[in-house]
Protein backbone atom coordinates (compact mmCIF):
# COMPACT_ATOMS: atom_id res chain seq x y z
CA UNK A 1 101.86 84.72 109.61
CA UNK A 2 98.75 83.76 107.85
CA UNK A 3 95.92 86.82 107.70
CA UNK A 4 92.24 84.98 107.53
CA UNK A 5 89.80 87.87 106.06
CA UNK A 6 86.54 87.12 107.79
CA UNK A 7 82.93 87.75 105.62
CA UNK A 8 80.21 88.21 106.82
CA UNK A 9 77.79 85.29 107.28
CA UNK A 10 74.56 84.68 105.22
CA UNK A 11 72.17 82.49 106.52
CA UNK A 12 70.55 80.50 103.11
CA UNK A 13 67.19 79.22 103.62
CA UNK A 14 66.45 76.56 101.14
CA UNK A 15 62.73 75.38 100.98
CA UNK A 16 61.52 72.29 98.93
CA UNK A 17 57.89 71.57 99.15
CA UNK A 18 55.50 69.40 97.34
CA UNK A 19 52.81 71.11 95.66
CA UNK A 20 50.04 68.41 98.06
CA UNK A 21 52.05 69.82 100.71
CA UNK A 22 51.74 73.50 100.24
CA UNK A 23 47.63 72.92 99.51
CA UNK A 24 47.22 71.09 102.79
CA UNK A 25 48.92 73.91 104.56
CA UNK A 26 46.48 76.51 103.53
CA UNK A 27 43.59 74.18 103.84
CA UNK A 28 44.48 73.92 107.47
CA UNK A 29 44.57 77.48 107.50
CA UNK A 30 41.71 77.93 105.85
CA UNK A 31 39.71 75.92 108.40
CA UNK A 32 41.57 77.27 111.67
CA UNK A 33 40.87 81.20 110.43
CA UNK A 34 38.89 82.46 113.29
CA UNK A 35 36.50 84.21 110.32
CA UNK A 36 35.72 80.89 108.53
CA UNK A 37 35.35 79.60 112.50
CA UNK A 38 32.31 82.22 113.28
CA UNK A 39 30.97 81.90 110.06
CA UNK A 40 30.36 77.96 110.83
CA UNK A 41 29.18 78.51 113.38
CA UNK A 42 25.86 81.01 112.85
CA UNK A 43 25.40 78.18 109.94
CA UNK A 44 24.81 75.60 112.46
CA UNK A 45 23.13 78.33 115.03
CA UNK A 46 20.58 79.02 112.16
CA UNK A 47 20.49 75.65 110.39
CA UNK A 48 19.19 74.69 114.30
CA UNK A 49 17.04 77.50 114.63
CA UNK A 50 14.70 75.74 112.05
CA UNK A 51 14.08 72.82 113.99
CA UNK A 52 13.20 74.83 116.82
CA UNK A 53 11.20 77.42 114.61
CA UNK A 54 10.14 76.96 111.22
CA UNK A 55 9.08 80.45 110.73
CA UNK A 56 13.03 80.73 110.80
CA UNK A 57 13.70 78.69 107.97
CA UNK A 58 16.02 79.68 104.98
CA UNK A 59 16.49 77.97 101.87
CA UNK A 60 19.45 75.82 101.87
CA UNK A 61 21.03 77.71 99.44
CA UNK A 62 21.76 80.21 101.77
CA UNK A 63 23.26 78.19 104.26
CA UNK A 64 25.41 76.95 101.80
CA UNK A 65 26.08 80.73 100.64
CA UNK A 66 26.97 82.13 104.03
CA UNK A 67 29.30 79.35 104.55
CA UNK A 68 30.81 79.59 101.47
CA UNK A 69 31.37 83.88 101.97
CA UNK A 70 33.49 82.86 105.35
CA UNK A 71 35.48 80.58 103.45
CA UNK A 72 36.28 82.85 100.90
CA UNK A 73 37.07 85.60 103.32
CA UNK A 74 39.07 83.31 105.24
CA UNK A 75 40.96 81.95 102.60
CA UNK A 76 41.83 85.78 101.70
CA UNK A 77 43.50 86.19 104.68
CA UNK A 78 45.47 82.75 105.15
CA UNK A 79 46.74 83.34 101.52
CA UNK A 80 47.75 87.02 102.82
CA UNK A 81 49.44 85.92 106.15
CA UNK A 82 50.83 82.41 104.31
CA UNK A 83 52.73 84.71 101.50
CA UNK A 84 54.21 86.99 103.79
CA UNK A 85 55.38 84.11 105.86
CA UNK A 86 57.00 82.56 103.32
CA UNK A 87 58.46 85.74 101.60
CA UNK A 88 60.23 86.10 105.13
CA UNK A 89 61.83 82.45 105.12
CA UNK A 90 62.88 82.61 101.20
CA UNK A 91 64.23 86.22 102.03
CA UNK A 92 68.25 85.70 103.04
CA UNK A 93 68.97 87.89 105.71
CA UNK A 94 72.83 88.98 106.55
CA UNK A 95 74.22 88.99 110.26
CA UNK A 96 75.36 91.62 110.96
CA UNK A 97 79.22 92.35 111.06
CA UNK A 98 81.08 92.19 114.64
CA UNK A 99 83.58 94.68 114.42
CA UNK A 100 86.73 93.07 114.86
CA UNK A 101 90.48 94.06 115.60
CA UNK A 102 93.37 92.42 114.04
CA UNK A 103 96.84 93.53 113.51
CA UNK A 104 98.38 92.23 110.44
CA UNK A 105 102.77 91.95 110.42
CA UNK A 106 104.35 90.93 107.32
CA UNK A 107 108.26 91.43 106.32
CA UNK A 108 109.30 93.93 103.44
CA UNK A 109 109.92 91.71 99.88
CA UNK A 110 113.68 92.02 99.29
CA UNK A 111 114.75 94.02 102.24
CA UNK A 112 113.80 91.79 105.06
CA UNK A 113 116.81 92.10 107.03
CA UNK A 114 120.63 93.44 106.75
CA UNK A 115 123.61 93.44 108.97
CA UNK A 116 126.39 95.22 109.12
CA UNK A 117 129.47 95.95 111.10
CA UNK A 118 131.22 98.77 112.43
CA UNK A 119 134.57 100.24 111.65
CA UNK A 120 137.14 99.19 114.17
CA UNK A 121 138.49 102.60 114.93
CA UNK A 122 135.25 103.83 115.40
CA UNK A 123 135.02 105.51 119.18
CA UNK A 124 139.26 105.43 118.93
CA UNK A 125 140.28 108.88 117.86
CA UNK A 126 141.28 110.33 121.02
CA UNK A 127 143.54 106.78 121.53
CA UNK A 128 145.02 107.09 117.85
CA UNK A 129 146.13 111.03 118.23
CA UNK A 130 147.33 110.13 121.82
CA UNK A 131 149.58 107.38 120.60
CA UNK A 132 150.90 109.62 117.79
CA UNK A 133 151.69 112.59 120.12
CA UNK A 134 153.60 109.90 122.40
CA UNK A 135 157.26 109.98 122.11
CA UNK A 136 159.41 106.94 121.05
CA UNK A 137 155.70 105.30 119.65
CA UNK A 138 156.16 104.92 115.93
CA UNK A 139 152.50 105.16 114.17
CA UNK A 140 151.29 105.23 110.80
CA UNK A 141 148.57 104.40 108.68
CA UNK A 142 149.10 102.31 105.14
CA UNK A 143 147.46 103.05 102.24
CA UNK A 144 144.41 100.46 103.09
CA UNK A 145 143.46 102.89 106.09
CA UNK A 146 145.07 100.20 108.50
CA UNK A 147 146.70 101.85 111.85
CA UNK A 148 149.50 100.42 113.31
CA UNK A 149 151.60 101.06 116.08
CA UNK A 150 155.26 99.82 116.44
CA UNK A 151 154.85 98.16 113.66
CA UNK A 152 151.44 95.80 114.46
CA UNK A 153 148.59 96.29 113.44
CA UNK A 154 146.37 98.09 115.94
CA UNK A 155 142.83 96.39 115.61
CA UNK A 156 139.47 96.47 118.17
CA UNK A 157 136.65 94.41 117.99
CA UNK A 158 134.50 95.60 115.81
CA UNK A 159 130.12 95.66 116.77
CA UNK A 160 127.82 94.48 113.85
CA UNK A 161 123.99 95.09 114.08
CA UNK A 162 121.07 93.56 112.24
CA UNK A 163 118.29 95.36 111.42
CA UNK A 164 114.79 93.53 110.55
CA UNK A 165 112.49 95.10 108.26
CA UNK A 166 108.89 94.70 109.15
CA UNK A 167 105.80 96.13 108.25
CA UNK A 168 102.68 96.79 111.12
CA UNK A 169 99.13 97.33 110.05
CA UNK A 170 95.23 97.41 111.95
CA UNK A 171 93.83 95.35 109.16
CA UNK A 172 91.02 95.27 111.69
CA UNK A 173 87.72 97.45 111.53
CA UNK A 174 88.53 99.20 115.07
CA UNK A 175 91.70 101.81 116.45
CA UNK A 176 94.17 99.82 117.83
CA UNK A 177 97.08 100.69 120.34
CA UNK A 178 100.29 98.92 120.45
CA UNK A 179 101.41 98.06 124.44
CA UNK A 180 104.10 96.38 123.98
CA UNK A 181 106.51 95.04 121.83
CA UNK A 182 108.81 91.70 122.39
CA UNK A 183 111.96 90.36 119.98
CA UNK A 184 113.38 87.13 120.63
CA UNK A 185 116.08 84.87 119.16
CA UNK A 186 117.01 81.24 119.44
CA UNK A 187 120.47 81.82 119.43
CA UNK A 188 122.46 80.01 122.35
CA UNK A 189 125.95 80.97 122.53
CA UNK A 190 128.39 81.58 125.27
CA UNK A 191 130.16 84.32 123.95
CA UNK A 192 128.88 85.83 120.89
CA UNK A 193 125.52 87.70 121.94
CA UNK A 194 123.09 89.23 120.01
CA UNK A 195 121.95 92.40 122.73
CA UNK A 196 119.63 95.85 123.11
CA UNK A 197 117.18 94.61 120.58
CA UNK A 198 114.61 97.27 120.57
CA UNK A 199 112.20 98.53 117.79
CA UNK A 200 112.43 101.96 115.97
CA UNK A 201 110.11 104.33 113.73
CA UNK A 202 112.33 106.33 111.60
CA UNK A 203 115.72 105.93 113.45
CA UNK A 204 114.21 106.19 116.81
CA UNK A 205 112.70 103.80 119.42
CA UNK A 206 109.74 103.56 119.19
CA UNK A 207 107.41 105.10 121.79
CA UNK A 208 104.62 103.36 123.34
CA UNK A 209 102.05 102.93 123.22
CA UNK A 210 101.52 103.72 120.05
CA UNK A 211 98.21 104.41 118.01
CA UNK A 212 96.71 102.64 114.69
CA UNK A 213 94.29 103.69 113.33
CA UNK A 214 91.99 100.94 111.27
CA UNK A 215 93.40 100.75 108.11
CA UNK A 216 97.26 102.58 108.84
CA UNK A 217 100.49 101.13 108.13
CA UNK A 218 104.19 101.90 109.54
CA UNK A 219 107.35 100.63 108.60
CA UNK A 220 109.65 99.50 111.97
CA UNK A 221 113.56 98.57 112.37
CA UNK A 222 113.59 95.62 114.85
CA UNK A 223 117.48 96.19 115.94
CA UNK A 224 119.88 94.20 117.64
CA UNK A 225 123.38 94.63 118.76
CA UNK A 226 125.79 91.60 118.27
CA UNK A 227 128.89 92.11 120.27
CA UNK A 228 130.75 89.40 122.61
CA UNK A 229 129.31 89.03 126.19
CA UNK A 230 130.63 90.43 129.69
CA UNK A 231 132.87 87.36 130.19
CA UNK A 232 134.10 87.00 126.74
CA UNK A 233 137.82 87.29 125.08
CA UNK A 234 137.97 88.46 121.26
CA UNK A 235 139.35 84.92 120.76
CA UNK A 236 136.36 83.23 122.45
CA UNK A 237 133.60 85.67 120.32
CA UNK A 238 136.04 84.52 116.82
CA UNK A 239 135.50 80.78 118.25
CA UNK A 240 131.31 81.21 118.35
CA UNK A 241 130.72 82.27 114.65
CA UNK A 242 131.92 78.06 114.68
CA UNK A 243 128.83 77.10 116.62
CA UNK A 244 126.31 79.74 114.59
CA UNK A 245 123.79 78.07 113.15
CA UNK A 246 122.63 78.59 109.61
CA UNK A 247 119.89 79.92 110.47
CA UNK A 248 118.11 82.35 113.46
CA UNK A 249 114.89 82.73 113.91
CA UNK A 250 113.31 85.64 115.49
CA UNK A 251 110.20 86.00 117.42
CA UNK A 252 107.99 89.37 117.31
CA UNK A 253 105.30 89.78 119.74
CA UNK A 254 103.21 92.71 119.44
CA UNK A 255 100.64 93.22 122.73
CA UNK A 256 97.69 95.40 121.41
CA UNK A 257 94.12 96.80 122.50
CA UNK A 258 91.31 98.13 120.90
CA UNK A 259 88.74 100.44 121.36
CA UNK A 260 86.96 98.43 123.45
CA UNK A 261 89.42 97.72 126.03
CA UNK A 262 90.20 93.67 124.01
CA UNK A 263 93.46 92.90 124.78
CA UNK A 264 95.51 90.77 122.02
CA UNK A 265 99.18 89.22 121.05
CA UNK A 266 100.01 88.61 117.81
CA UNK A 267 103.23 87.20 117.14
CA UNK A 268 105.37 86.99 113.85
CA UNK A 269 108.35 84.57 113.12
CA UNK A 270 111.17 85.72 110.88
CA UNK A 271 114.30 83.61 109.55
CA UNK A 272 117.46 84.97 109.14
CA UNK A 273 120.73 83.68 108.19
CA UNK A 274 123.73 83.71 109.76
CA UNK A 275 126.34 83.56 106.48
CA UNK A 276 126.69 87.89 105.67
CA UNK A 277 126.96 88.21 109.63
CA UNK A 278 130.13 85.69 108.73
CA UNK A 279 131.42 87.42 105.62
CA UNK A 280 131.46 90.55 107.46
CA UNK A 281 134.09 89.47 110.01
CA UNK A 282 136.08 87.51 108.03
CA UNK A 283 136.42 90.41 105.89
CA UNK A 284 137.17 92.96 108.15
CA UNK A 285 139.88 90.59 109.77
CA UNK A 286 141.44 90.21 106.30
CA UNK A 287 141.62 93.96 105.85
CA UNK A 288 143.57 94.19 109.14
CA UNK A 289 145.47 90.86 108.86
CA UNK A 290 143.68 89.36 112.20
CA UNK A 291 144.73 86.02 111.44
CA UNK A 292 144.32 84.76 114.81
CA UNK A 293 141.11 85.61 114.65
CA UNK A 294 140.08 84.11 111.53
CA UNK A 295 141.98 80.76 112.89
CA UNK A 296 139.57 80.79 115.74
CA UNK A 297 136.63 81.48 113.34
CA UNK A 298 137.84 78.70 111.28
CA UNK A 299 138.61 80.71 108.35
CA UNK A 300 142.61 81.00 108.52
CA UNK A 301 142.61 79.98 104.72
């Protein structure tokens, strides 16, 4: 599955003036300033105060003087507040970074899956030395490890497993905790079955739910059992590995929460092929010269 690393976002400000403009901006200022505003206005109060009075009367030059000091003083300040407003607009300022959770699922590069298969006498130890304590039963074993009993072979259907290989990490910036963990196949058989998938840590199912710290890794065994079903022969299971597909693809869902009580799935699709689960059985039914079963399977040559 595809990981997208989020970045933060920067918010760019990009300002293009022309010069006119910027001027006519703080000559509005200029003229709005509340200083420049009072200072007007005792220049007309006192330019009018002449009329009324002449006693009153200033030379011009002052008039022009005092107005001239409020403009200056107000053009002090609408330079002061204009730069500082600007300074904030040209200044990029970051969001700030949402903590999220994310749980990242990847296979392991050149051991993604395996299968293998179980010896056939496996579980049969207490038949085997029964049969060879029994009187007028000839047993032996040939040099191949092969029992047989009267003279034919004596063979039981063996179980394979496959194992998948995957690797779990909070790639996220908060704990996480693992709820609940789903495998599923699109294989549709009658008879050959692929059962008691469950996940493992270190041999072991794994026991949930289970914590992640941000940043940890583990290493899990998705298992599965492939035997035939309930209503199955051993000639019907041979007869399936016909109908297997090339390929099976498996379906991990992982149900997770955070520290904040966010509930998410996250789900992870892995192919594997069906051809060493073949070779497996074909060989084993070689080494104990089941060719009934390999006639079934399609493989009697």
């Amino acid at each position: 599955m595809a990981i997208i690393k989020m970045k933060p976002f920067v918010k760019k400000t990009e300002l293009s003036m022309h010069p006119f403009t910027g001027f006519r901006n703080f000559l509005v200022a200029v003229l709005k300033n509340r200083i420049f505003l009072l200072f007007l206005v005792l220049t007309i109060l006192a330019f009018s105060l002449q009329w009324i009075n002449p006693r009153f009367a200033l030379p011009p030059i002052s008039y022009l003087g005092f107005t001239f000091a409020g403009f200056a003083w107000s053009a002090f300040r609408a330079y002061k507040d204009l730069s500082a407003a600007y300074h904030n607009l040209l200044t990029p300022k970051p969001v700030e970074k949402i903590a999220r959770s994310e749980l990242s699922i990847s296979s392991l590069s050149g051991n993604a899956y395996a299968y293998t298969i179980a010896d056939p006498y496996a579980g049969q130890n207490h038949y085997i030395t029964k049969m060879q304590k029994t009187r007028g039963v000839k047993c032996r074993f040939d040099e191949r490890g092969v029992f047989y009993i009267n003279d034919q072979v004596y063979y039981r259907m063996s179980k394979a497993s496959l194992t998948i290989n995957i690797r779990i990490e909070n790639s996220g910036d908060l704990p996480l905790e693992v709820l609940a963990i789903r495998l599923e196949n699109n294989l549709d058989l009658n008879y050959l079955k692929f059962l008691k998938d469950e996940v493992c840590l270190y041999g072991k199912k794994l026991g949930l739910p289970y914590p992640l710290q941000n940043g940890e890794f583990v290493l899990l065994q998705a298992k599965y059992e492939i035997a035939a079903s309930k209503d199955s022969t051993n000639e019907l299971f041979a007869a399936d590995f016909r109908a297997l597909p090339r390929a099976i693809m498996h379906e991990l869902s992982f149900d997770t929460s955070d520290a904040h009580g966010k509930r998410e799935t996250t789900i992870s699709k892995i192919e594997t092929t069906s051809k060493p689960l073949i070779d497996l059985y074909v060989k084993q039914w070689r080494e104990y010269d089941q060719k009934e079963y390999l006639f079934f399977a399609g493989h009697a040559q």
